[in-house]
PDB file of N, CA and C in Angstrom:
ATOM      1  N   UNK A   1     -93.033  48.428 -45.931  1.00  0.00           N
ATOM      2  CA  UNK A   1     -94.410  48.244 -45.529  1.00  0.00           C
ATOM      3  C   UNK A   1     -94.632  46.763 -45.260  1.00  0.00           C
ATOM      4  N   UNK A   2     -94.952  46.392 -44.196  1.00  0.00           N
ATOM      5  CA  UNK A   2     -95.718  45.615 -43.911  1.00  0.00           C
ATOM      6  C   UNK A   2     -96.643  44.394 -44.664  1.00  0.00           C
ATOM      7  N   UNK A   3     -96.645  42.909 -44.665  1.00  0.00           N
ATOM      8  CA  UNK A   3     -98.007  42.455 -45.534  1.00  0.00           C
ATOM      9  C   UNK A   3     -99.016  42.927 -44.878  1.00  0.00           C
ATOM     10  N   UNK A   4     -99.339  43.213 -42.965  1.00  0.00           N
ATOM     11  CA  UNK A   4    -100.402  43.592 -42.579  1.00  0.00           C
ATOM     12  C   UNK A   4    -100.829  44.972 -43.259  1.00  0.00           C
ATOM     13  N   UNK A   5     -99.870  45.896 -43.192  1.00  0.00           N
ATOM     14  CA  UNK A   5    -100.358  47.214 -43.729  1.00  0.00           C
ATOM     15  C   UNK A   5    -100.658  47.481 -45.116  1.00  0.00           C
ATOM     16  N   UNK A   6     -99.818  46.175 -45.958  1.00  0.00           N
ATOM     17  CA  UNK A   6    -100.584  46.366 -47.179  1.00  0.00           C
ATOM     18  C   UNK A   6    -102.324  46.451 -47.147  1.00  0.00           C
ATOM     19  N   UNK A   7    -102.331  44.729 -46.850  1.00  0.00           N
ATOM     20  CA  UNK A   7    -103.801  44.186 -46.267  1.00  0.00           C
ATOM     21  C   UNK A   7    -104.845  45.362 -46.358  1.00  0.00           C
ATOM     22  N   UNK A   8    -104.271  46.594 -44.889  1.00  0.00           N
ATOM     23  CA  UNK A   8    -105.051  47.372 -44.444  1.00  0.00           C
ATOM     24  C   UNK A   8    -105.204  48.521 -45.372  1.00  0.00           C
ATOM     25  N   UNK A   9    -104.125  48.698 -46.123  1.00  0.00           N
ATOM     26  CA  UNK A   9    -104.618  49.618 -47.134  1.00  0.00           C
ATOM     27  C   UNK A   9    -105.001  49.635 -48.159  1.00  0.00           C
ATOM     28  N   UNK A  10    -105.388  47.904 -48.454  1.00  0.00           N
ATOM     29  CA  UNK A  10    -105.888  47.438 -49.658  1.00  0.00           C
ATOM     30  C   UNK A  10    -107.630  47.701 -49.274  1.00  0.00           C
ATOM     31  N   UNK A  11    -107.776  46.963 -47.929  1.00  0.00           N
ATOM     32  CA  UNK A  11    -109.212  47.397 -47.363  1.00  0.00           C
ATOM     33  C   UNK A  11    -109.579  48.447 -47.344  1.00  0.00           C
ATOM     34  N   UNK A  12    -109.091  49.565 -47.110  1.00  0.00           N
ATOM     35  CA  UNK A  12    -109.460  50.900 -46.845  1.00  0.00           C
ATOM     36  C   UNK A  12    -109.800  51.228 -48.510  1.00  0.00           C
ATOM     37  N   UNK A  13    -108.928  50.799 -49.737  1.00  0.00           N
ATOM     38  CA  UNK A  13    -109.435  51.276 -51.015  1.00  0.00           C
ATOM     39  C   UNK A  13    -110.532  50.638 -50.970  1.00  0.00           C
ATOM     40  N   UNK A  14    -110.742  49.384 -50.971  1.00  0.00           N
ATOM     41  CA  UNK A  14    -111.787  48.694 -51.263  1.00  0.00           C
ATOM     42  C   UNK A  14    -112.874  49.334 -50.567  1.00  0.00           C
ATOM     43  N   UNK A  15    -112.765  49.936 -49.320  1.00  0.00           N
ATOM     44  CA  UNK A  15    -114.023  50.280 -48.413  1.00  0.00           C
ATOM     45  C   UNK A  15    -114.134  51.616 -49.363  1.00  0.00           C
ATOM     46  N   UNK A  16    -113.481  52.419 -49.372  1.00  0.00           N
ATOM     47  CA  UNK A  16    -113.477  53.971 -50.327  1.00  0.00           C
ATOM     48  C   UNK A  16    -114.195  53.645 -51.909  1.00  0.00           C
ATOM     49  N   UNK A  17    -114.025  52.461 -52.757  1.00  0.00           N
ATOM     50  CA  UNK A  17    -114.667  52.489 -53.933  1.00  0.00           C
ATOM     51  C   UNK A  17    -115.674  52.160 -53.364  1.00  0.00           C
ATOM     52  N   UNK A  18    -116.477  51.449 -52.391  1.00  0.00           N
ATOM     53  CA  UNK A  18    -117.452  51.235 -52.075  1.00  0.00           C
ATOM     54  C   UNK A  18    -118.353  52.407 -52.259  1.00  0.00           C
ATOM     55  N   UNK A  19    -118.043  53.286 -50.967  1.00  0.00           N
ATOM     56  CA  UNK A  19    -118.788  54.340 -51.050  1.00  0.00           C
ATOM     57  C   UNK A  19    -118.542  55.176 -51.592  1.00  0.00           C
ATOM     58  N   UNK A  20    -117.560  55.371 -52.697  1.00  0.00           N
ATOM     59  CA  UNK A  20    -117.675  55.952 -53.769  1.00  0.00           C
ATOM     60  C   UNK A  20    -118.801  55.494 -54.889  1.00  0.00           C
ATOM     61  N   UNK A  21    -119.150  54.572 -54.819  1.00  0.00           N
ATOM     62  CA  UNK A  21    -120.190  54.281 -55.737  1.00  0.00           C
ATOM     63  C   UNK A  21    -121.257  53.897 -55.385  1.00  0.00           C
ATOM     64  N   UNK A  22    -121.450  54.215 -53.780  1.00  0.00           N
ATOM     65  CA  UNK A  22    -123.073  54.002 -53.262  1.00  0.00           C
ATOM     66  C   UNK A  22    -123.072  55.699 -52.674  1.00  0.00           C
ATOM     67  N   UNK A  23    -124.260  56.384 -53.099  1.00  0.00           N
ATOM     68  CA  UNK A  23    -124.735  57.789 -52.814  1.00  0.00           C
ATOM     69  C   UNK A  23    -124.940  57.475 -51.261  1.00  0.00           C
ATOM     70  N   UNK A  24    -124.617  58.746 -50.934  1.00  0.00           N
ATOM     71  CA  UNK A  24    -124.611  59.218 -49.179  1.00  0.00           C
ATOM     72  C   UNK A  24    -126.090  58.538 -48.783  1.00  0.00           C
ATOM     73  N   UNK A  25    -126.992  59.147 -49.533  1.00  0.00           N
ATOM     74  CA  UNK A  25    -128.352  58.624 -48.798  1.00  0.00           C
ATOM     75  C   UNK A  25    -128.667  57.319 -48.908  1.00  0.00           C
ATOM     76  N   UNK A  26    -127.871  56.438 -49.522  1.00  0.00           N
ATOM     77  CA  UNK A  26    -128.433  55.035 -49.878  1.00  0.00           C
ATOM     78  C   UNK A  26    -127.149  54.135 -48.720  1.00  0.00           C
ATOM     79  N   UNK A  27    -126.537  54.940 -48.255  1.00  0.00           N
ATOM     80  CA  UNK A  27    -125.576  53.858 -47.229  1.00  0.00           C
ATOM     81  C   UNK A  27    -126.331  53.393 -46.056  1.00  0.00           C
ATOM     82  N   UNK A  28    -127.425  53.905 -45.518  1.00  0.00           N
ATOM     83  CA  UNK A  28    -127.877  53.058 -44.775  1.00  0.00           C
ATOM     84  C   UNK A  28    -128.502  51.678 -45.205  1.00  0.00           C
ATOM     85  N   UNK A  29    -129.259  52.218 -46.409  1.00  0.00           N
ATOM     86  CA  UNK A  29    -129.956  50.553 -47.302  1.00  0.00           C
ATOM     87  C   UNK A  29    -128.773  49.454 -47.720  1.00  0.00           C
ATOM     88  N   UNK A  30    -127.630  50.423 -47.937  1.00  0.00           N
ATOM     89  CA  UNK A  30    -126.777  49.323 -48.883  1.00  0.00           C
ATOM     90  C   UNK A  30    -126.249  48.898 -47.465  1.00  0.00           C
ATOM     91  N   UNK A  31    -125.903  48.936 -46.397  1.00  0.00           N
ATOM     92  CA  UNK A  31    -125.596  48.054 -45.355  1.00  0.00           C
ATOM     93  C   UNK A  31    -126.412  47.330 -44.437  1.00  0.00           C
ATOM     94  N   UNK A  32    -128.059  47.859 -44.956  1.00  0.00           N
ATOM     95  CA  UNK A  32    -128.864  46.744 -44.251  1.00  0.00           C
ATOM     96  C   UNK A  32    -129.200  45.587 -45.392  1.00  0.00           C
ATOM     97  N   UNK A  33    -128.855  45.643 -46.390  1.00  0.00           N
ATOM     98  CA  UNK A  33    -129.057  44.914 -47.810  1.00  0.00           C
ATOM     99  C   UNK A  33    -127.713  44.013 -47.132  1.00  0.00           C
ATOM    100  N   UNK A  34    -126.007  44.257 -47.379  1.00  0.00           N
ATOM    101  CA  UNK A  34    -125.321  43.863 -46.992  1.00  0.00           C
ATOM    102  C   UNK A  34    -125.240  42.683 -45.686  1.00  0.00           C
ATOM    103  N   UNK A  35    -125.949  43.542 -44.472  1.00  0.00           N
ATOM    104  CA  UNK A  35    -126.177  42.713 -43.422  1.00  0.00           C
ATOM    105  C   UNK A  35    -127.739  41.279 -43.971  1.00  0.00           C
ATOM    106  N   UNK A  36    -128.151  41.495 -44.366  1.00  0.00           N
ATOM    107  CA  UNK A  36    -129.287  40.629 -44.639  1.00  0.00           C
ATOM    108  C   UNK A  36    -128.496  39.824 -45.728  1.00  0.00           C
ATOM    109  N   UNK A  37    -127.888  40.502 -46.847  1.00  0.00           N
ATOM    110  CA  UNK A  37    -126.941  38.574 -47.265  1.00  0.00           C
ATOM    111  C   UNK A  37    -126.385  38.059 -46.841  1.00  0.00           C
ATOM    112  N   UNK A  38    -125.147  38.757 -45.502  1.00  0.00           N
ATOM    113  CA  UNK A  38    -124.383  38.099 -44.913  1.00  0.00           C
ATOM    114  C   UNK A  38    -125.242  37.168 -44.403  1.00  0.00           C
ATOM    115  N   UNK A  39    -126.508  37.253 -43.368  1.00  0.00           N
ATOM    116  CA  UNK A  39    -127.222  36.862 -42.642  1.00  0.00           C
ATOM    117  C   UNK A  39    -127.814  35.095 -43.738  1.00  0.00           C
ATOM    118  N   UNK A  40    -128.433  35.616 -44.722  1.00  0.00           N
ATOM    119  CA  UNK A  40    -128.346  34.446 -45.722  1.00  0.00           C
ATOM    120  C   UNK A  40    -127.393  33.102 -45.829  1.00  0.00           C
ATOM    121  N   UNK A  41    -125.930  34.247 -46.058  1.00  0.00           N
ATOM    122  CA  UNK A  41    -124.820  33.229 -46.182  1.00  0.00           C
ATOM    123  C   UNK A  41    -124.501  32.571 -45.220  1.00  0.00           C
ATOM    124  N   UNK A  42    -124.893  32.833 -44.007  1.00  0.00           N
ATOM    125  CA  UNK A  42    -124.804  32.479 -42.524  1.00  0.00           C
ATOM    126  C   UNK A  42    -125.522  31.151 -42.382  1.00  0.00           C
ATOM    127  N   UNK A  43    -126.954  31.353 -43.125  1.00  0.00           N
ATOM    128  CA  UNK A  43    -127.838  30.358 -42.990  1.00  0.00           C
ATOM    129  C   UNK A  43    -127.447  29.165 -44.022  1.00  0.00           C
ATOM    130  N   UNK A  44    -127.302  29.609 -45.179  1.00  0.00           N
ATOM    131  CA  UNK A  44    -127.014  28.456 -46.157  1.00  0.00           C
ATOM    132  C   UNK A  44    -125.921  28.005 -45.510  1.00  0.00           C
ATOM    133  N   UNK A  45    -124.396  28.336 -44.874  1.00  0.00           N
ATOM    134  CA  UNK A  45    -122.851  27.536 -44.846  1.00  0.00           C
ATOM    135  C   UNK A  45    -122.739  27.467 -43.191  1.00  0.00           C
ATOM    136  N   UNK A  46    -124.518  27.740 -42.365  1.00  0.00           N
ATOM    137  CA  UNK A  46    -124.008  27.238 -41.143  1.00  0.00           C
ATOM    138  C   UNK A  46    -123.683  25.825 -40.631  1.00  0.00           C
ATOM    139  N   UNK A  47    -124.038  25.321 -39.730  1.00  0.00           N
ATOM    140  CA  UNK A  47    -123.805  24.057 -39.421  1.00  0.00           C
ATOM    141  C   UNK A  47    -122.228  23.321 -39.071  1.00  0.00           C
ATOM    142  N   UNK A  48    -122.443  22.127 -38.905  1.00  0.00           N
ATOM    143  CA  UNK A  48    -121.294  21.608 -38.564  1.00  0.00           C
ATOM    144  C   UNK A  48    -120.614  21.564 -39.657  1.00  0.00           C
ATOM    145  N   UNK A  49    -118.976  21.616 -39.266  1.00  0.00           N
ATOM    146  CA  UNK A  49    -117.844  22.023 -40.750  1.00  0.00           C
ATOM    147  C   UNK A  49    -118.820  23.233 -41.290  1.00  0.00           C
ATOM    148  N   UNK A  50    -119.134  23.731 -41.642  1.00  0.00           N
ATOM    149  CA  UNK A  50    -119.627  24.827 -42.404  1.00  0.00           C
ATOM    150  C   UNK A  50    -118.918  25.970 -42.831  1.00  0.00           C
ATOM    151  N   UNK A  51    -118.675  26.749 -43.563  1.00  0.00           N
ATOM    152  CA  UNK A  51    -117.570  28.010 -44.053  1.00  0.00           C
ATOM    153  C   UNK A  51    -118.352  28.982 -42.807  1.00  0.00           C
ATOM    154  N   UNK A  52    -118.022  29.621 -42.061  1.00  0.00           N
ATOM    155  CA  UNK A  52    -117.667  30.920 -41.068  1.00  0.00           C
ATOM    156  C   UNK A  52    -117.409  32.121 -41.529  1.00  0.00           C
ATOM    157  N   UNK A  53    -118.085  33.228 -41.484  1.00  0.00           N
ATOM    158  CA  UNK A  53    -117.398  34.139 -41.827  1.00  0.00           C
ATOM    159  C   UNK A  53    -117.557  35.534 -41.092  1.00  0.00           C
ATOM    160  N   UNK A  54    -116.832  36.450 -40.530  1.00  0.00           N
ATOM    161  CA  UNK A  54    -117.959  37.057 -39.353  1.00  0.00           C
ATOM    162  C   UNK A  54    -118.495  38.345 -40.969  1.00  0.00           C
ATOM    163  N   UNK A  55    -119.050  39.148 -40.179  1.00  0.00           N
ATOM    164  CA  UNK A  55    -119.881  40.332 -41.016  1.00  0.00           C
ATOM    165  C   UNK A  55    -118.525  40.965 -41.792  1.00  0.00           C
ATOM    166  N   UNK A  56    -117.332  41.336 -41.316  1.00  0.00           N
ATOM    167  CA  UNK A  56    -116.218  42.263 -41.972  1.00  0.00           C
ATOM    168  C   UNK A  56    -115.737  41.773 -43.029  1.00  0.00           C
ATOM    169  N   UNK A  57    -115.497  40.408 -42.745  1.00  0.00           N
ATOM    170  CA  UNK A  57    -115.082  39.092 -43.595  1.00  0.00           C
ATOM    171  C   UNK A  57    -115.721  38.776 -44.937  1.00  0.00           C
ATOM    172  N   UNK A  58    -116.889  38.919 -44.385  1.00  0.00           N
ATOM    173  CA  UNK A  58    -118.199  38.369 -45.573  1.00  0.00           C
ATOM    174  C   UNK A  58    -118.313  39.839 -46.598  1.00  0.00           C
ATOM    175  N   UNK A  59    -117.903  40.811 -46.247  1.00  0.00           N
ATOM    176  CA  UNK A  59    -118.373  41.994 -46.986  1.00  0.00           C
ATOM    177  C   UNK A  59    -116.915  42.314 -47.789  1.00  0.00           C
ATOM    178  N   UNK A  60    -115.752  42.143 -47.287  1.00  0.00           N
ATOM    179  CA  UNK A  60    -114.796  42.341 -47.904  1.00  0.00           C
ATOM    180  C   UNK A  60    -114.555  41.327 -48.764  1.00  0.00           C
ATOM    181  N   UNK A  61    -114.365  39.752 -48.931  1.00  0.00           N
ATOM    182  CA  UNK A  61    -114.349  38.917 -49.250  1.00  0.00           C
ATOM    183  C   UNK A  61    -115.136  38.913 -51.087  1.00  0.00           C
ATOM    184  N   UNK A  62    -116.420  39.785 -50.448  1.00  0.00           N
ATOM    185  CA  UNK A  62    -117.890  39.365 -51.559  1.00  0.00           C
ATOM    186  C   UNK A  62    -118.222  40.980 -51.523  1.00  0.00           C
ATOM    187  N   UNK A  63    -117.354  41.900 -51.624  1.00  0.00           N
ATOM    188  CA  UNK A  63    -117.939  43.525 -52.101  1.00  0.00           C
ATOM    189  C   UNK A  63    -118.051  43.191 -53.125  1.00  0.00           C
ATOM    190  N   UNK A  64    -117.475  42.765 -54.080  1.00  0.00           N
ATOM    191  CA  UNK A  64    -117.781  43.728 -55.594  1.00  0.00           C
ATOM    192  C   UNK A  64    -119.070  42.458 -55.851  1.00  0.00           C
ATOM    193  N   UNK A  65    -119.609  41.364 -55.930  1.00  0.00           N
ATOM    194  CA  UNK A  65    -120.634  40.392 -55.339  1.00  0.00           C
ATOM    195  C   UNK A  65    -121.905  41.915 -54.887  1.00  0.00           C
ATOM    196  N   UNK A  66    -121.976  41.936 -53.652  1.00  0.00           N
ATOM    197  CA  UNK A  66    -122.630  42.603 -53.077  1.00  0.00           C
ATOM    198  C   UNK A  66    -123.113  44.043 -53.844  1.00  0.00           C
ATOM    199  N   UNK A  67    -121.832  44.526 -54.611  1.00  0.00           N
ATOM    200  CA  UNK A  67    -122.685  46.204 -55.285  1.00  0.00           C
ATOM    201  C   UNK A  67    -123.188  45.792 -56.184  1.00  0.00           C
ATOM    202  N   UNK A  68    -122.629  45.129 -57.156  1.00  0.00           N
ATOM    203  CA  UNK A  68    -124.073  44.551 -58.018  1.00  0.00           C
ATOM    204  C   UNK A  68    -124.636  43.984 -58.091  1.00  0.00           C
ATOM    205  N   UNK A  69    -124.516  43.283 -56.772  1.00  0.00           N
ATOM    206  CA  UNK A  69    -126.356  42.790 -56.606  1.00  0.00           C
ATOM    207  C   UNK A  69    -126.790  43.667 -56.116  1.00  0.00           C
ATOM    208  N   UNK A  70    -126.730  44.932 -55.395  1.00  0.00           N
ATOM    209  CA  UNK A  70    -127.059  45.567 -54.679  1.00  0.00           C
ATOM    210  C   UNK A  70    -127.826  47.393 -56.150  1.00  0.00           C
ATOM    211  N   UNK A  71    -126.573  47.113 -57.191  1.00  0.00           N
ATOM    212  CA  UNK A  71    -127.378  48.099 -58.031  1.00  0.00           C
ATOM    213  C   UNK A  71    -128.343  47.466 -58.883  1.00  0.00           C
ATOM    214  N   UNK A  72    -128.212  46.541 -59.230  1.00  0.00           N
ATOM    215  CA  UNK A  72    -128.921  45.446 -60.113  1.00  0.00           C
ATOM    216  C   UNK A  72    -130.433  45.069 -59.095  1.00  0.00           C
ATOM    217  N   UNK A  73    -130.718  45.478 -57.792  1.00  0.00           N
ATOM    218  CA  UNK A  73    -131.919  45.582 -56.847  1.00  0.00           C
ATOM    219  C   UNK A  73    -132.596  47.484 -57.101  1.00  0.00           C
ATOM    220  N   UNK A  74    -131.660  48.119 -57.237  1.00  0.00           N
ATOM    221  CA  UNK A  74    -132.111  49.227 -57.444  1.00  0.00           C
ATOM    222  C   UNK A  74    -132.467  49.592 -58.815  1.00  0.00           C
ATOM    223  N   UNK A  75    -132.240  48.786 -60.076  1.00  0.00           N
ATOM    224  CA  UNK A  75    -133.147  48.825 -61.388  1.00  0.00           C
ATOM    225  C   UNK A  75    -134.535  48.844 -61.113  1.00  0.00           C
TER     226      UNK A  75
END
């Protein structure tokens, strides 16, 4: 195997515990929640030299970040 195909099948678990632990009806909120921090992090590390990250990047990077902030909003 591959380091790329590891990579890709490390992502694919990571994407699978995701929505294993966000309910069917809440995946639309938990990816407009998602898109609105990326959007944040965008704003705080834009600028010149600034950290980059596109949307795929920022969510894989900062999932386990993101579900609990994301269940810790749904208390």
């Amino acid at each position: 195997m591959t380091a790329r195909n590891r990579r890709r099948c490390f992502r694919m678990n990571k994407a699978k515990r995701v929505l294993d632990f966000i309910d069917s009806s809440d995946l639309d909120k938990f990816e407009s929640f998602c898109r609105r921090q990326w959007l944040d992090f965008c704003d705080e590390h834009g600028g010149f030299g600034g950290q980059h990250l596109e949307y795929e990047e920022y969510t894989s990077e900062y999932s386990n970040y993101l579900m609990e902030k994301y269940g810790a909003s749904k208390k």
